[in-house]
PDB file of N, CA and C in Angstrom:
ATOM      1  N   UNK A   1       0.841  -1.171   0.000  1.00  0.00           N
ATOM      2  CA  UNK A   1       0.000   0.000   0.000  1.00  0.00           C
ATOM      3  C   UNK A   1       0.891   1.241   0.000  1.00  0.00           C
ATOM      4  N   UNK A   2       0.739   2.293  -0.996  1.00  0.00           N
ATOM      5  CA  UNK A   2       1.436   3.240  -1.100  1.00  0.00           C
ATOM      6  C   UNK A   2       0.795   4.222  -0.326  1.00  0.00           C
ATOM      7  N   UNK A   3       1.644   5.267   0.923  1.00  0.00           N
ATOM      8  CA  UNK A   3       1.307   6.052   1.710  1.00  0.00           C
ATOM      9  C   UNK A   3       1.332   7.235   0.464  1.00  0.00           C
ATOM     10  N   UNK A   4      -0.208   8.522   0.787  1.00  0.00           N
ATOM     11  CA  UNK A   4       0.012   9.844   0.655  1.00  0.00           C
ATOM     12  C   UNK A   4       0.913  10.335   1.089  1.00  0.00           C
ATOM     13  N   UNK A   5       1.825  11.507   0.102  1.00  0.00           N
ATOM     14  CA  UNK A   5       2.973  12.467   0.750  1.00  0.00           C
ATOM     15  C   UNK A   5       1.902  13.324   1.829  1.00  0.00           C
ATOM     16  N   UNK A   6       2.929  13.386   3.038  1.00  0.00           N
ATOM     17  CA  UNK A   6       2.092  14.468   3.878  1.00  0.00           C
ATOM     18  C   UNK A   6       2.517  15.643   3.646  1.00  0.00           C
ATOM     19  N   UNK A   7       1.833  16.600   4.095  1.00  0.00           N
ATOM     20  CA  UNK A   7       1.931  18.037   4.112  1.00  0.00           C
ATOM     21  C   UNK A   7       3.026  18.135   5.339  1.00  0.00           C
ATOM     22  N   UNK A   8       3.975  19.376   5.284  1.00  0.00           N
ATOM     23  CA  UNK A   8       4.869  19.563   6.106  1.00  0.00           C
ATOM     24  C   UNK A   8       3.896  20.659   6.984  1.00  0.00           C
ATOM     25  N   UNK A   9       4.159  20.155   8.273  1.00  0.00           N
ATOM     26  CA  UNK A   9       3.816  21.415   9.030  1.00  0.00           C
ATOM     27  C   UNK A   9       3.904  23.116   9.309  1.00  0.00           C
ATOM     28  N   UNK A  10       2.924  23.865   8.988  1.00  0.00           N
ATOM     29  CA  UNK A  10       3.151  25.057   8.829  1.00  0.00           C
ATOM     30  C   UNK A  10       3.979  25.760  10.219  1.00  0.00           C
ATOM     31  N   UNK A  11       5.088  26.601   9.825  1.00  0.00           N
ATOM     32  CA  UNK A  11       5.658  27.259  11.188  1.00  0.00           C
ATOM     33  C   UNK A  11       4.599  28.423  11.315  1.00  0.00           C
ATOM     34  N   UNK A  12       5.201  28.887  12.626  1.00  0.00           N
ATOM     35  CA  UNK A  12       4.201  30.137  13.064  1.00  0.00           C
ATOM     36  C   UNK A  12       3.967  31.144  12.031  1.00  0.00           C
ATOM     37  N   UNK A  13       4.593  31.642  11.267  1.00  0.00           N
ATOM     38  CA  UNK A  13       4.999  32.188  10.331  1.00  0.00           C
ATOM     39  C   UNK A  13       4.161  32.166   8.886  1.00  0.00           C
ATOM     40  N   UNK A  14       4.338  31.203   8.623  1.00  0.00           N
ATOM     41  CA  UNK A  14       3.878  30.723   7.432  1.00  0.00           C
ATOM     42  C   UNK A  14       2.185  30.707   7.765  1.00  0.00           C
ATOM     43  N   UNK A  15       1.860  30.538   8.604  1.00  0.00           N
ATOM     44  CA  UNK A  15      -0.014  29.983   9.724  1.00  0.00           C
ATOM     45  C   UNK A  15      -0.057  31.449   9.649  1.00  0.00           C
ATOM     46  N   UNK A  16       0.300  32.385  10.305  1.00  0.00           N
ATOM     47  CA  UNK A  16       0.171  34.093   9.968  1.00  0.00           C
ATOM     48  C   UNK A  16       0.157  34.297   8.806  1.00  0.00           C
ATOM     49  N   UNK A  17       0.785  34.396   8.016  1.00  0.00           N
ATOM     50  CA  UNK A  17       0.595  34.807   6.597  1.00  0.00           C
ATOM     51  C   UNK A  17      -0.391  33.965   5.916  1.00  0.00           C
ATOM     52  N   UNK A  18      -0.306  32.823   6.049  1.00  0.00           N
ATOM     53  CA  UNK A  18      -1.569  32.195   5.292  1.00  0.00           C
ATOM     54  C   UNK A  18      -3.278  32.616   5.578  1.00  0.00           C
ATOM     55  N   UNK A  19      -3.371  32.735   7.084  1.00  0.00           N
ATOM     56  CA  UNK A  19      -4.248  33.849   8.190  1.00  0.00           C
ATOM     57  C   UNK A  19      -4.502  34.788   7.332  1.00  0.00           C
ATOM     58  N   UNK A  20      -3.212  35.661   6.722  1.00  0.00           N
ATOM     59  CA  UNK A  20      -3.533  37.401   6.475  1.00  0.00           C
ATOM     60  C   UNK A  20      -3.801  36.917   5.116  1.00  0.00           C
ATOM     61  N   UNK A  21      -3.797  36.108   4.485  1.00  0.00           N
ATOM     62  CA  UNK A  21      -3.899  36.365   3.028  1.00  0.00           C
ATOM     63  C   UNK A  21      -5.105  35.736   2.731  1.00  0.00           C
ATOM     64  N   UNK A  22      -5.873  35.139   3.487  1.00  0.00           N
ATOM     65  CA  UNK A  22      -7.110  34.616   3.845  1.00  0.00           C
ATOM     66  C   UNK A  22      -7.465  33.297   3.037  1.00  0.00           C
ATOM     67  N   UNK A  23      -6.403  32.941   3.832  1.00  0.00           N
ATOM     68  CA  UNK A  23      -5.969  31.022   3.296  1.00  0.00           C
ATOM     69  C   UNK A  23      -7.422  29.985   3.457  1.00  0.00           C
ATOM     70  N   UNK A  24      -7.407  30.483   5.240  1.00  0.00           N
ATOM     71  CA  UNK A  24      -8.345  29.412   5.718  1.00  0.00           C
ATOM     72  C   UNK A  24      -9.696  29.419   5.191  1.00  0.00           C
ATOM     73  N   UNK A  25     -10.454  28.273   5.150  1.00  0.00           N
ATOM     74  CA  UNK A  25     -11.680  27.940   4.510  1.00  0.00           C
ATOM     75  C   UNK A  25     -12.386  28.409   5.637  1.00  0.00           C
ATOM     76  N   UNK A  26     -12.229  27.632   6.543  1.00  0.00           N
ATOM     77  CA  UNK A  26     -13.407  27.824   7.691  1.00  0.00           C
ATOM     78  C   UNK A  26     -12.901  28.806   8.651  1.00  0.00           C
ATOM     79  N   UNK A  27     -13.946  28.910   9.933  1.00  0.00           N
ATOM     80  CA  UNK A  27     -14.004  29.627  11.320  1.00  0.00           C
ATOM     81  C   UNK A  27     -14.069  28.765  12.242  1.00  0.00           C
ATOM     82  N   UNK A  28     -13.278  28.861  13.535  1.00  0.00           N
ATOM     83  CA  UNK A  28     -14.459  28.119  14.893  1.00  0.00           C
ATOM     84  C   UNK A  28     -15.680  29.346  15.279  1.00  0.00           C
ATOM     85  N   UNK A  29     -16.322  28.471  16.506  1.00  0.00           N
ATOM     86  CA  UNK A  29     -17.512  29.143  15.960  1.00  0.00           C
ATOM     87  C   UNK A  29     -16.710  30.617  16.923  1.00  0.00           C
ATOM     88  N   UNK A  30     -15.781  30.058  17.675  1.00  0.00           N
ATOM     89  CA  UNK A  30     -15.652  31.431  18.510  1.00  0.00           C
ATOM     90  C   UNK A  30     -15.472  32.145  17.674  1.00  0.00           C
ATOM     91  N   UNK A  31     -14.836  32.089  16.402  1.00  0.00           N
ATOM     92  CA  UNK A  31     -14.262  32.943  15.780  1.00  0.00           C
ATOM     93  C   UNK A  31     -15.037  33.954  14.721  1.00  0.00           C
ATOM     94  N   UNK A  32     -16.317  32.659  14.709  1.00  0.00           N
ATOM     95  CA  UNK A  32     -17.481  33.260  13.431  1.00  0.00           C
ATOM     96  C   UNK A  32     -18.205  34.093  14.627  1.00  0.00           C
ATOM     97  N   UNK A  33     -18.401  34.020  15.571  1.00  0.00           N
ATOM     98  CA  UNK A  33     -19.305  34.634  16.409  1.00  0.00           C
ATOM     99  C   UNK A  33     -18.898  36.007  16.714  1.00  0.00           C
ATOM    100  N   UNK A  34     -17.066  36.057  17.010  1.00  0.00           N
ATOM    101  CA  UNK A  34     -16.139  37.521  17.120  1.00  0.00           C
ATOM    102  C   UNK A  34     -16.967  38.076  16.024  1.00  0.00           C
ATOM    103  N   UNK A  35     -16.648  37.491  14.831  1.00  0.00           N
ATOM    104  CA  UNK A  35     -17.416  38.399  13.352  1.00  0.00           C
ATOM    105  C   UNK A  35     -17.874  38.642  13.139  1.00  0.00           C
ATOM    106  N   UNK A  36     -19.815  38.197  13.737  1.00  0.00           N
ATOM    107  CA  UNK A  36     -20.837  38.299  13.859  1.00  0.00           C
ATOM    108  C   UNK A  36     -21.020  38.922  14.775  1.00  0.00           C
ATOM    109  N   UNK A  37     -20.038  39.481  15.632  1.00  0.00           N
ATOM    110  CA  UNK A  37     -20.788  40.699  17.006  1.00  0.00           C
ATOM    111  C   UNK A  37     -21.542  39.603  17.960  1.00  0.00           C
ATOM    112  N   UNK A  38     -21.628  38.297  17.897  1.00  0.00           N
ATOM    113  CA  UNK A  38     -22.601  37.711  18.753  1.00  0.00           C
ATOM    114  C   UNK A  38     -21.749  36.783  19.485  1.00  0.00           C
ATOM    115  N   UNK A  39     -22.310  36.552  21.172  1.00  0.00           N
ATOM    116  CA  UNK A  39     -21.644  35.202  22.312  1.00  0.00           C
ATOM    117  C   UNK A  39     -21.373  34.247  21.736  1.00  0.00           C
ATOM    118  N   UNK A  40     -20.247  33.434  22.288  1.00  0.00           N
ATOM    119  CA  UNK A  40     -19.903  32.144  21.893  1.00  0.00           C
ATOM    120  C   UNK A  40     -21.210  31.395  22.034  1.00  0.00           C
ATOM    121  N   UNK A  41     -21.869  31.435  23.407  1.00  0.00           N
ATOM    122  CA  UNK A  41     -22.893  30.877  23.641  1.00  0.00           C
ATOM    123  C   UNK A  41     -23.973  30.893  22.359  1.00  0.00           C
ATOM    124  N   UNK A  42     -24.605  32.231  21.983  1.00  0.00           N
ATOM    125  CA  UNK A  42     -25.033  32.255  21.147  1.00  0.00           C
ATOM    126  C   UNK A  42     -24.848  31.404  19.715  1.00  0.00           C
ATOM    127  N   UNK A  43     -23.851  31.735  19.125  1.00  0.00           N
ATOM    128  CA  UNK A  43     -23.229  31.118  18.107  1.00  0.00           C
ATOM    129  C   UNK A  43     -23.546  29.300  18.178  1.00  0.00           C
ATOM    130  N   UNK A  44     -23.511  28.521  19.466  1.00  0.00           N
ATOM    131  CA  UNK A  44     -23.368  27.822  19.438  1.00  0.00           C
ATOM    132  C   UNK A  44     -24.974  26.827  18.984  1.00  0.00           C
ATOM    133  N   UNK A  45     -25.668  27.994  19.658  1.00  0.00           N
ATOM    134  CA  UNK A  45     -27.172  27.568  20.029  1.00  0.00           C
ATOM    135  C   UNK A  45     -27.834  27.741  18.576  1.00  0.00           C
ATOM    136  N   UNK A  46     -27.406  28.718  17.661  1.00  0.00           N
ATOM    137  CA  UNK A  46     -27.869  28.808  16.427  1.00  0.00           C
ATOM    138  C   UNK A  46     -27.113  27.882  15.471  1.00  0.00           C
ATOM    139  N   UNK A  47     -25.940  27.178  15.560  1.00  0.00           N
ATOM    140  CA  UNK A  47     -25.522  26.109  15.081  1.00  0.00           C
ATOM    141  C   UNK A  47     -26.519  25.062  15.514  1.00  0.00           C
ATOM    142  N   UNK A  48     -26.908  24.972  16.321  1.00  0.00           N
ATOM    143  CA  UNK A  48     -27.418  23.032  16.953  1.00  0.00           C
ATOM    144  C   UNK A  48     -29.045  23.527  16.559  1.00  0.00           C
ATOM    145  N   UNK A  49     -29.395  24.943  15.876  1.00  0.00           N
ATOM    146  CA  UNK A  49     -30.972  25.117  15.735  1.00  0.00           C
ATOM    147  C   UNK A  49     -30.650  25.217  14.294  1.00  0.00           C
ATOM    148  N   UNK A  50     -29.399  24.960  13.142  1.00  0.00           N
ATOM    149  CA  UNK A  50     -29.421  25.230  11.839  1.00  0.00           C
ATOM    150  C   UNK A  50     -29.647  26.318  11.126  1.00  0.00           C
ATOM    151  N   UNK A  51     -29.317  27.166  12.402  1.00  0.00           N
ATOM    152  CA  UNK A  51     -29.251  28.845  11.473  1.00  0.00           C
ATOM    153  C   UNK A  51     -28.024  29.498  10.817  1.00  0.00           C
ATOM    154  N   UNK A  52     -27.400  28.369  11.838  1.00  0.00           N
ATOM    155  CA  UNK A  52     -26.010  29.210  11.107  1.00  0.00           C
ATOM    156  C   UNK A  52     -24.888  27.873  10.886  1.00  0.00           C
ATOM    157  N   UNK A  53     -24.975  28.001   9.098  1.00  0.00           N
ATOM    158  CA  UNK A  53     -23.803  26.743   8.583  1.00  0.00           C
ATOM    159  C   UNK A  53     -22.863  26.604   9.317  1.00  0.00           C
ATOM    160  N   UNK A  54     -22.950  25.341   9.658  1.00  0.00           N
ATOM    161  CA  UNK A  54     -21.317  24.621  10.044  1.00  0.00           C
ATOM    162  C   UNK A  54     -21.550  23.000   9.417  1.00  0.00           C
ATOM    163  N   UNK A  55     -19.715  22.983   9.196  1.00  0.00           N
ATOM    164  CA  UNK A  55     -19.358  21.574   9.195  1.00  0.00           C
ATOM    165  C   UNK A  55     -18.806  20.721  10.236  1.00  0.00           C
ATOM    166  N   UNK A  56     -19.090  19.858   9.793  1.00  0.00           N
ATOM    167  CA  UNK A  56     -18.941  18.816  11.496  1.00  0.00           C
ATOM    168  C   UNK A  56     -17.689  18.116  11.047  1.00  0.00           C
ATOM    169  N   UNK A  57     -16.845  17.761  11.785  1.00  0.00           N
ATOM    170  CA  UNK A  57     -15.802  16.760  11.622  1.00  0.00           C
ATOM    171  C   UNK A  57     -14.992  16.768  12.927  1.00  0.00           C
ATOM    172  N   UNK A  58     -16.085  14.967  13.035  1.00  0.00           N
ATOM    173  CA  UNK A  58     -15.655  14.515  14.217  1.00  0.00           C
ATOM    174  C   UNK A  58     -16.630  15.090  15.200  1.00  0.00           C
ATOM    175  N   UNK A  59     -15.999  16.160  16.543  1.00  0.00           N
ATOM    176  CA  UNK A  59     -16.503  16.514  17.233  1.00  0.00           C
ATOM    177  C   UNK A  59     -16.762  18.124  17.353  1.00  0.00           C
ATOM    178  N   UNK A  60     -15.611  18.624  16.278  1.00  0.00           N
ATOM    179  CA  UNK A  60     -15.779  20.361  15.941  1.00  0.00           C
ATOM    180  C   UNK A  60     -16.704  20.281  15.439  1.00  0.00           C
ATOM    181  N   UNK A  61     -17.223  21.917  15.222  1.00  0.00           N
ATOM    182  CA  UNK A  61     -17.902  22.196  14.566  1.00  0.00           C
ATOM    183  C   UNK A  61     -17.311  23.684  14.127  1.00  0.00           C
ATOM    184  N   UNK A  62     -17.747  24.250  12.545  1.00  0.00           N
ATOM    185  CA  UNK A  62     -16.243  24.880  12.016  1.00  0.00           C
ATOM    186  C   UNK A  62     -17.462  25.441  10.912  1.00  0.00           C
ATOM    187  N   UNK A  63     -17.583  26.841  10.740  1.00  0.00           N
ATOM    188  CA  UNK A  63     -18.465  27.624  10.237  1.00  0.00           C
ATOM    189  C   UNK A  63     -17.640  28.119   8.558  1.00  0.00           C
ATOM    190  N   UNK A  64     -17.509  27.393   7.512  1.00  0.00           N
ATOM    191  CA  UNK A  64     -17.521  27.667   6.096  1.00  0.00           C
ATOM    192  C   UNK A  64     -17.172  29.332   6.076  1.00  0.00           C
ATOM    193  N   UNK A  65     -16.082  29.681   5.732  1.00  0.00           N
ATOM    194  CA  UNK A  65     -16.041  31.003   5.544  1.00  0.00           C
ATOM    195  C   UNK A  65     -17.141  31.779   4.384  1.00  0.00           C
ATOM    196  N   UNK A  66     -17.303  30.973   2.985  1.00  0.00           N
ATOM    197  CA  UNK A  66     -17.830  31.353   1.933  1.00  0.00           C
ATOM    198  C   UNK A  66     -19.600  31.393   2.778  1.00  0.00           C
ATOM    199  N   UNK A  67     -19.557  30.137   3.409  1.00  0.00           N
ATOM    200  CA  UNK A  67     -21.489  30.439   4.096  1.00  0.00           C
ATOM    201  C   UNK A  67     -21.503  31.235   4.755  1.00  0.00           C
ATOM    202  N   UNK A  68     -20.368  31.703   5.887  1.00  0.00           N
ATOM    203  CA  UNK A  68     -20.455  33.106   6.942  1.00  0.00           C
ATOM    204  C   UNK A  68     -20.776  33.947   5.921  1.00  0.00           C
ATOM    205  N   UNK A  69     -20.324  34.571   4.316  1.00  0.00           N
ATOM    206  CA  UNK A  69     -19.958  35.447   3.915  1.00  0.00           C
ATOM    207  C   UNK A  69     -21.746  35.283   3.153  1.00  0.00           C
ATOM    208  N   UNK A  70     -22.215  34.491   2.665  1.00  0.00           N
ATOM    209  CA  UNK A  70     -23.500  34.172   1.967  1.00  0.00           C
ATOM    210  C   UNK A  70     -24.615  35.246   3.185  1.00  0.00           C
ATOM    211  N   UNK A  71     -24.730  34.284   4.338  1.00  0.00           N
ATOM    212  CA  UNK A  71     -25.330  34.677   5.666  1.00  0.00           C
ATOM    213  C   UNK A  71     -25.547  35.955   5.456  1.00  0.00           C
ATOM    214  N   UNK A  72     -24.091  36.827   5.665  1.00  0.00           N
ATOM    215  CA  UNK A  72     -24.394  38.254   6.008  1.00  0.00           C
ATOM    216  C   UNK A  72     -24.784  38.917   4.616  1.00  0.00           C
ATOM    217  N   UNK A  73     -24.304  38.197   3.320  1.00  0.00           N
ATOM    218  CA  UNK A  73     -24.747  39.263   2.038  1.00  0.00           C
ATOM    219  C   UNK A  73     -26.095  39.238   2.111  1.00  0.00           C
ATOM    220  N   UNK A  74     -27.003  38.591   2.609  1.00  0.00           N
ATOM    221  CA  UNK A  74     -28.209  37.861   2.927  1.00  0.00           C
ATOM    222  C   UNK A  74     -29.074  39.105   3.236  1.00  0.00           C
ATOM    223  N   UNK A  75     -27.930  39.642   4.743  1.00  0.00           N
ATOM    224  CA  UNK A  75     -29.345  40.538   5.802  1.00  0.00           C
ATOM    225  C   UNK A  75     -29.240  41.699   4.704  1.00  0.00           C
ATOM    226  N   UNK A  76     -28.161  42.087   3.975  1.00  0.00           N
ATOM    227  CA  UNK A  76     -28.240  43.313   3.385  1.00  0.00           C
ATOM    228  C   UNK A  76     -28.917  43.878   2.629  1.00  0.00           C
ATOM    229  N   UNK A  77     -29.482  45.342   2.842  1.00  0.00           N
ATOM    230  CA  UNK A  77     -30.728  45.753   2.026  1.00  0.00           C
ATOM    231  C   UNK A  77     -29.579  45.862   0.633  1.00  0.00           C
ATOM    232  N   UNK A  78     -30.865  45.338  -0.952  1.00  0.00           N
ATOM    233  CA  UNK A  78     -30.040  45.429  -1.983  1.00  0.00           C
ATOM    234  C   UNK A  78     -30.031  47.140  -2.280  1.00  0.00           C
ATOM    235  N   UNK A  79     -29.143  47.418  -2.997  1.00  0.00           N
ATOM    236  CA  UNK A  79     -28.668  48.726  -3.523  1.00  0.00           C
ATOM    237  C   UNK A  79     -29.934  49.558  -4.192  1.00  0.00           C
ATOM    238  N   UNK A  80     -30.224  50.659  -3.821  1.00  0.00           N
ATOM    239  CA  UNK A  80     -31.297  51.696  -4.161  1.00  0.00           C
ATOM    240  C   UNK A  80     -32.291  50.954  -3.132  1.00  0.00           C
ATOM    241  N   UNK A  81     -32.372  50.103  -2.504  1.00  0.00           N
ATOM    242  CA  UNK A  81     -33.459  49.557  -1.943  1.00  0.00           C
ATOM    243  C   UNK A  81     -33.936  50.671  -0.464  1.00  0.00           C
ATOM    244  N   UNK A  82     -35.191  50.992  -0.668  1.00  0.00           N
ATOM    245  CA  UNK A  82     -35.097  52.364   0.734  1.00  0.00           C
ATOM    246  C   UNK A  82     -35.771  51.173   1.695  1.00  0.00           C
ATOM    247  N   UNK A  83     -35.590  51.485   3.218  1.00  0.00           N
ATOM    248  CA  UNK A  83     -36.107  50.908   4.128  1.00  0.00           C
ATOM    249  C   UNK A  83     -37.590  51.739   4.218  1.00  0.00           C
ATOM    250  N   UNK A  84     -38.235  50.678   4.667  1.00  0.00           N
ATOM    251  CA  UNK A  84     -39.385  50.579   5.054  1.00  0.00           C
ATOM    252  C   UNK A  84     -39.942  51.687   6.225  1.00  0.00           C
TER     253      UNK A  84
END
């Protein structure tokens, strides 16, 4: 059985810059929740009620950057649109 080459581990360095250049796919939820202005608590409770995308693997749960970004284009009034 032929093993996959593994990926070499990113140094601190390389995990920062990949960070700033907006490498990562996903969020934890702490992290989608910082973004969203809303409690960890919160965040968590609208994950387990299906309001707010996440993927599961394993025992995380890890909020899709592209669905965080869907979510909020979502609440936004469209352009010329006047409020009510």
């Amino acid at each position: 059985m032929q093993q996959e080459p593994t990926r070499p581990a990113l140094t601190a360095a390389e995990a920062q810059a990949a960070a700033a250049d907006g490498e990562r796919l996903t969020y934890t939820l702490t992290e989608a929740a910082r973004r969203l202005g809303i409690s960890r608590a919160l965040a968590y409770e609208a994950a387990h009620r299906g309001e707010l995308p996440v993927c599961r693997i394993g025992r995380r749960m890890l909020v899709p950057r592209a669905a965080l970004a869907r979510l909020l284009d979502q609440d936004e009034p469209a352009a010329g649109a006047r409020p009510a």
